[in-house]
Protein backbone atom coordinates (compact mmCIF):
# COMPACT_ATOMS: atom_id res chain seq x y z
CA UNK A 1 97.18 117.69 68.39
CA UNK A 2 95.09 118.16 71.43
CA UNK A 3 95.66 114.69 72.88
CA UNK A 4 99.66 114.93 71.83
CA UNK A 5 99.79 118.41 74.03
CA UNK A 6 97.44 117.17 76.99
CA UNK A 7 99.89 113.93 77.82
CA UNK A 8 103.30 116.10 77.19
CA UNK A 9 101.35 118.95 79.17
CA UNK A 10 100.76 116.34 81.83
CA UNK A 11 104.44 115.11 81.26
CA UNK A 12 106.09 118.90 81.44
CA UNK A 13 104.32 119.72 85.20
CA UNK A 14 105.40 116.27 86.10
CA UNK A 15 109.04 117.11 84.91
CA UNK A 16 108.50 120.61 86.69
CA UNK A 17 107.20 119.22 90.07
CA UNK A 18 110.65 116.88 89.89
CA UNK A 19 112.63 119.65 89.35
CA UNK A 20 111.18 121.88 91.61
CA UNK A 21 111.30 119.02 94.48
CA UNK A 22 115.13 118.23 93.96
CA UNK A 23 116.85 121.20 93.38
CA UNK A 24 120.10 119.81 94.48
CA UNK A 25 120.08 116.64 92.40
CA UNK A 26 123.00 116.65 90.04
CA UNK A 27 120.78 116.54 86.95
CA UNK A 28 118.83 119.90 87.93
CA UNK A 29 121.74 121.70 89.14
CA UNK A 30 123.83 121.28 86.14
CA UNK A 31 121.09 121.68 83.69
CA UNK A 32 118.95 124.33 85.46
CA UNK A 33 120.18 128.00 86.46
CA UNK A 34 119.53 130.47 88.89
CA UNK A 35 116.90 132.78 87.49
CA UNK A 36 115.37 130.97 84.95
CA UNK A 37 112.72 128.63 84.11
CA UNK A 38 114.25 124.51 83.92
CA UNK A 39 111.74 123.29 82.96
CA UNK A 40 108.61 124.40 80.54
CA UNK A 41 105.27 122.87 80.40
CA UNK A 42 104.38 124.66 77.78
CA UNK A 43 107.59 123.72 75.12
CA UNK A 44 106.02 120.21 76.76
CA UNK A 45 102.96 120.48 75.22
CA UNK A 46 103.53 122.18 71.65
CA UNK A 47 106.21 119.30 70.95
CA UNK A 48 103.95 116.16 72.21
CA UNK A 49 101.31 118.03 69.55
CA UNK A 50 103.20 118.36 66.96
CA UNK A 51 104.75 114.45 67.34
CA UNK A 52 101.34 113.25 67.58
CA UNK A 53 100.28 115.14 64.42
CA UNK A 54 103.22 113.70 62.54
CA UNK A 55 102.31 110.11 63.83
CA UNK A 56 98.80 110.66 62.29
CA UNK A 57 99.53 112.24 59.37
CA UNK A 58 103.03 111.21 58.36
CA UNK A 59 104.31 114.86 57.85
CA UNK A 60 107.70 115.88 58.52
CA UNK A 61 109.49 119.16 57.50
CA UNK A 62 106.21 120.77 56.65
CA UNK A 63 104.59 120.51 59.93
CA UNK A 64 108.29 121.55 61.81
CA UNK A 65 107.93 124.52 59.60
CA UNK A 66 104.10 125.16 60.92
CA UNK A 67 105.19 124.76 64.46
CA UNK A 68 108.14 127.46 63.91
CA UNK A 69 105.86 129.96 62.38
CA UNK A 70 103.11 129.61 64.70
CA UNK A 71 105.63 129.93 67.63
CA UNK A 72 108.35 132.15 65.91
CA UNK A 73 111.09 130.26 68.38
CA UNK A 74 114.23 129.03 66.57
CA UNK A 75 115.49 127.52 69.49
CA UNK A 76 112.62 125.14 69.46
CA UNK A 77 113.17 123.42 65.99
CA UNK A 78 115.77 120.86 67.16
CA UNK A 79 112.96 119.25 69.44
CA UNK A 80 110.44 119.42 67.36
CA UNK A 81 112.48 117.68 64.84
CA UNK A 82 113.21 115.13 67.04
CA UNK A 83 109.65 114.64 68.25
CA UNK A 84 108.34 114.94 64.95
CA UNK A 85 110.71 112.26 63.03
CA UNK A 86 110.30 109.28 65.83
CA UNK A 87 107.14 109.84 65.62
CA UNK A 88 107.00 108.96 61.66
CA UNK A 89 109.50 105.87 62.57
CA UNK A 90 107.36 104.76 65.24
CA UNK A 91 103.96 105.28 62.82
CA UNK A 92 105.73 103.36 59.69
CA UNK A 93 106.63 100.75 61.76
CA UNK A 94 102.81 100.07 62.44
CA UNK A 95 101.52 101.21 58.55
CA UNK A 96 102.80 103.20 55.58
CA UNK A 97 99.30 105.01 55.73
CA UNK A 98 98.36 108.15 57.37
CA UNK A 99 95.25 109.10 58.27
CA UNK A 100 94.38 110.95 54.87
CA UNK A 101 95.39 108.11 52.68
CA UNK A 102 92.95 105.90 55.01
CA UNK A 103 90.31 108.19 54.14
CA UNK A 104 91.03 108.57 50.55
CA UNK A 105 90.93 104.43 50.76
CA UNK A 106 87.96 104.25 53.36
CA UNK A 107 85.85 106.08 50.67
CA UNK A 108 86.73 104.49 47.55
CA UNK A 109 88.19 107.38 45.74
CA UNK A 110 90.34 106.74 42.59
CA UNK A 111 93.81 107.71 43.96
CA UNK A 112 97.15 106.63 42.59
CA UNK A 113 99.82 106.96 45.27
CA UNK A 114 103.17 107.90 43.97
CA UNK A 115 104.45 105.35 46.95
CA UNK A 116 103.21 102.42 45.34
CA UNK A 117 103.73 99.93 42.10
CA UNK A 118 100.57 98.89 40.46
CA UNK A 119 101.39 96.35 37.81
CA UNK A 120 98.64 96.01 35.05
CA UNK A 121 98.36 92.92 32.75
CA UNK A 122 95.18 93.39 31.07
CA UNK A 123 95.21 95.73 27.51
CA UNK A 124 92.16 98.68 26.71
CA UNK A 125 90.17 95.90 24.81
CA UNK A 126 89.54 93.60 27.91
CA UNK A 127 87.99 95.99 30.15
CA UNK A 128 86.14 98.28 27.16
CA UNK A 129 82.28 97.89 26.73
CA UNK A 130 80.73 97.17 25.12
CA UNK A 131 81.66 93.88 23.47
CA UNK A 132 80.02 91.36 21.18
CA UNK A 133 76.74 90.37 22.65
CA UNK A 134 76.82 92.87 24.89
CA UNK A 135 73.75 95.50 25.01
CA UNK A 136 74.07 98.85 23.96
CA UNK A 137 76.25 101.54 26.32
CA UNK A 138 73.89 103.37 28.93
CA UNK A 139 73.74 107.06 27.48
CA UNK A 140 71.67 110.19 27.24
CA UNK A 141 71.50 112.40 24.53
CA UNK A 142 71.96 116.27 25.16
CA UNK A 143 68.31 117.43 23.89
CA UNK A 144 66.43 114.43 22.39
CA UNK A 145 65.73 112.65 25.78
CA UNK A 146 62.08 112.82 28.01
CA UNK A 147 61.88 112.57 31.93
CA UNK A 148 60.35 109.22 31.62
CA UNK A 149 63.09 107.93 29.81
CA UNK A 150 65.56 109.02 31.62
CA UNK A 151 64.49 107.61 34.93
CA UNK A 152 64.02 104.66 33.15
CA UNK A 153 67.80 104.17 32.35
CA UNK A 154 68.10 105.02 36.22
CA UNK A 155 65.61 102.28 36.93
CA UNK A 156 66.90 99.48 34.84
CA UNK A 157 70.75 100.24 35.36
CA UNK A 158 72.96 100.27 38.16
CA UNK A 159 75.94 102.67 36.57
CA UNK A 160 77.31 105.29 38.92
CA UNK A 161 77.43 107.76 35.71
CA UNK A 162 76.25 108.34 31.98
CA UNK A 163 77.99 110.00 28.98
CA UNK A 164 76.18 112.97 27.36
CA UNK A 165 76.38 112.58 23.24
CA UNK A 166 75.13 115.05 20.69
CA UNK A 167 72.61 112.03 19.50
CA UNK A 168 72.50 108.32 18.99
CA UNK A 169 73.60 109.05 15.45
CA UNK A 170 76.74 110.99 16.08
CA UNK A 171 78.05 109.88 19.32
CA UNK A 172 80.05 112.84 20.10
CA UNK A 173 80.89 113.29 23.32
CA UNK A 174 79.85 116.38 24.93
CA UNK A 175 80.09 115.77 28.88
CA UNK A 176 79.08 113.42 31.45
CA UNK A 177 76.47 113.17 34.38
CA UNK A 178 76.74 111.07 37.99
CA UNK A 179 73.66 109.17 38.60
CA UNK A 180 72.77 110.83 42.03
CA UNK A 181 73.33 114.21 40.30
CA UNK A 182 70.43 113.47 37.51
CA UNK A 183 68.20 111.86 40.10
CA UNK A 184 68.26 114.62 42.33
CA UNK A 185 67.84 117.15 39.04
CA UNK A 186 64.65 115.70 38.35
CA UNK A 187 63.26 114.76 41.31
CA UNK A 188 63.82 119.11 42.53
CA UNK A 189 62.51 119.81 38.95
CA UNK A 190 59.38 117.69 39.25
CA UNK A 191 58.65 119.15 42.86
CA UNK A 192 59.63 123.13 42.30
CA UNK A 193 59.28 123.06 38.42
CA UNK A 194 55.91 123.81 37.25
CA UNK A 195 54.91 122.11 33.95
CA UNK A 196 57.56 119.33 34.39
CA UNK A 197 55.83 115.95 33.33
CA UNK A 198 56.60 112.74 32.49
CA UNK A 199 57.61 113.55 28.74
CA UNK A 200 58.96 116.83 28.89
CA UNK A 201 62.09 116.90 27.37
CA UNK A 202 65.74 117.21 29.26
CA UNK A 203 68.09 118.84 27.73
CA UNK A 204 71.61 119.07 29.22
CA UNK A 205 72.60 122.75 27.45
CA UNK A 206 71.88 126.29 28.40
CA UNK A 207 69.22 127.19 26.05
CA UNK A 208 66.23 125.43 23.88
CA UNK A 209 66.45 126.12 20.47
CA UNK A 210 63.56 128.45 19.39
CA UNK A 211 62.50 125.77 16.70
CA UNK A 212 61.30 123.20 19.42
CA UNK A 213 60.33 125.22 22.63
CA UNK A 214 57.37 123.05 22.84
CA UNK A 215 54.58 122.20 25.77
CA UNK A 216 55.02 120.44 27.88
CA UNK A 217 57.81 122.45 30.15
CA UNK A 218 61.40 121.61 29.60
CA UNK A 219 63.82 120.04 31.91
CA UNK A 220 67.15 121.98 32.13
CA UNK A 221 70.23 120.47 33.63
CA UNK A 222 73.55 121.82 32.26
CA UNK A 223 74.52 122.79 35.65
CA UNK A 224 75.03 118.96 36.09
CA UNK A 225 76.71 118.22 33.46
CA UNK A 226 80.85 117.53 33.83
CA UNK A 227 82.16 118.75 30.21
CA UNK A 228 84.69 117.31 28.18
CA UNK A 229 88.08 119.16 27.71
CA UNK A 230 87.73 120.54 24.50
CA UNK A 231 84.63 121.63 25.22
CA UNK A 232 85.62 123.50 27.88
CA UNK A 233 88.83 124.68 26.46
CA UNK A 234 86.49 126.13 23.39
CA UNK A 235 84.29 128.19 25.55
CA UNK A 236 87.57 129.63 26.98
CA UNK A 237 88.76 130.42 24.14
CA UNK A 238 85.90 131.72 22.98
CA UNK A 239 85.66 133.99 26.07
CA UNK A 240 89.54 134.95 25.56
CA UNK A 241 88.82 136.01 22.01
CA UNK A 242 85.78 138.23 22.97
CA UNK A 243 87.61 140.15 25.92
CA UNK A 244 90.42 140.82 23.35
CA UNK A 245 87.75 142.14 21.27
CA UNK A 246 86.35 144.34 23.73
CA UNK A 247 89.43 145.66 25.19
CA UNK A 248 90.67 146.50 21.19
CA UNK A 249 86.85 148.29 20.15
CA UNK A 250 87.28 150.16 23.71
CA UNK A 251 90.50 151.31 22.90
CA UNK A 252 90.04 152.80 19.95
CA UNK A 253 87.13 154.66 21.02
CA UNK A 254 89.39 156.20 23.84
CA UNK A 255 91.75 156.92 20.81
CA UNK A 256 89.12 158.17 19.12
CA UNK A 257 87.61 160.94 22.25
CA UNK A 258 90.89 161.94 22.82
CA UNK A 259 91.36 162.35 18.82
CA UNK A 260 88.17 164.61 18.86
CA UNK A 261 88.98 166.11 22.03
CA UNK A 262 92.28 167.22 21.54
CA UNK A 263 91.42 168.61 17.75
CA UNK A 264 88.81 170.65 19.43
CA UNK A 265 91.36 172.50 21.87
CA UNK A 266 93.63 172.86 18.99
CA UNK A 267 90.46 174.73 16.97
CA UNK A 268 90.06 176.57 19.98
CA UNK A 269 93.65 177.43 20.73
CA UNK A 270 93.94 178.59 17.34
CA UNK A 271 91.09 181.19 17.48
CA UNK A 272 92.45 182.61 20.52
C-alpha cells in the first residue's frame, strides 16, 4: 500500500502542478471550477494504494469495501473500482497467485485451493503403511513409554509426527504429537525438570495413575498432544453434561431458599 500511494502521490502533485500551470488549457477549464480543488493528491494516493494492494493480493470487492469505510466517501468507489479491477487483470495476466497463496506454497503447507483440479489415480492401499515387509509404524504409547526410548524413535526416524495409542496391544488412537514438539518437551523437561532421567516414564495424559507413581520423576506432556475428534468431542460433552448439572442442583437450591424463605414470612405474617 505504501509504495501504491507514494507513486500516485507523486503522480497527483504532478497532475496538480499541470493543472495549476495551464489554467486555460481546454482540459482544465472544462473539468476544473472556480473555487474548488481540480485536482487531489490525496484521492491520488489512496487509489494507487488500494490498486497496488489488489495487484498483490488479488482482492476485489472486499478491499473497495475497506477503502470506503476507512474513507467514508461514496463518491470515491467508482475509482477505486477501476483501480482496483485492472489491477487484478494486469496481476492474472502475470500469475493466478497472490502473495498469500505464494506463502501458503513457499512453506509447504497442506492447502487445497478451491481454484484448482487435482486429479488422483492412486487408491488408500498404495500410499498406506505399513505394507508387507515393511517395519512396524513409528508410535508412542500414552503411559508405557521411557525418555530413552522415546528419543530413540527420534534418533532412528525421520517422521515429522507420531500417533499416540492407548498401548501396543490395543492400538487405539488417542492423539498425535509433531516431532519438534516432543523434542523440545523433553529437552525443557530434562533441563527445568528435576528428577527427569533417562527412564522416567512419559506419559502423554493429565495425571499418573496412583498405582504406578513411581521414582524416577515422570515426564508429562499432554499439553503436546493434538487429540483425536472423539476424544475431544467426549470431554465436551462431558463438560456440557456437568454445567447442566450444576446449573439444575443450583437451581433448586434457589427454589429451595426462597421455599424456606417465603414460608417463614408467611409464619410470621400469620402471627402478626
Amino acid at each position: 500500500m505504501a509504495v501504491g500511494a507514494i507513486a500516485d502521490r507523486i503522480l497527483g502533485v504532478g497532475m496538480e502542478q499541470l493543472a495549476f500551470s495551464y489554467q486555460d488549457h481546454t482540459i482544465f477549464k472544462e473539468m476544473c471550477h472556480s473555487g474548488h480543488t481540480c485536482v487531489t493528491p490525496g484521492l491520488y494516493a489512496m487509489v494507487g494504494a488500494a490498486a497496488a494492494l489488489g495487484g498483490v493480493t488479488k482482492m476485489t470487492v472486499s478491499l473497495v469495501v475497506i477503502m470506503f469505510e476507512l474513507t467514508g466517501g461514496l463518491q470515491y468507489i467508482v475509482p477505486l473500482m477501476a483501480a482496483v479491477m485492472t489491477s487484478k487483470w494486469v496481476a492474472d495476466a502475470f500469475g493466478k497467485e497472490g502473495i498469500y497463496d505464494a506463502h501458503i506454497h513457499l512453506n509447504g503447507y497442506p492447502f487445497l485451493d478451491s481454484k484448482e483440479e487435482f486429479i488422483h489415480t492412486t487408491i488408500a492401499a498404495d500410499v498406506m503403511r505399513p505394507r508387507r515387509g515393511d517395519p512396524p509404524l513409528c508410535v508412542v504409547t500414552v503411559d508405557s513409554m521411557t525418555v530413552d526410548e522415546i528419543e530413540h524413535i527420534l534418533q532412528t526416524t525421520d517422521h515429522n509426527g507420531f500417533p499416540v495409542i492407548v498401548s501396543e496391544e490395543s492400538q487405539c488412537l488417542v492423539g498425535f504429537v509433531l516431532r519438534r514438539d516432543v523434542h523440545l518437551a523433553i529437552t525443557n523437561g530434562r533441563k527445568n525438570q528435576e528428577g527427569i532421567v533417562s527412564n522416567s516414564i512419559v506419559y502423554f495424559t493429565n495425571e499418573v495413575p496412583v498405582s504406578r507413581v513411581v521414582t524416577p520423576e515422570a515426564l508429562k506432556l499432554k499439553r503436546i498432544v493434538d487429540m483425536v475428534g472423539d476424544t475431544v468431542l467426549q470431554k465436551l460433552l462431558n463438560i456440557l453434561c456437568a454445567y447442566f448439572l450444576l446449573s439444575n442442583l443450583l437451581i433448586i437450591i434457589i427454589y429451595i431458599l426462597l421455599s424456606t424463605t417465603s414460608n417463614a414470612v408467611h409464619s410470621a405474617l400469620h402471627r402478626l
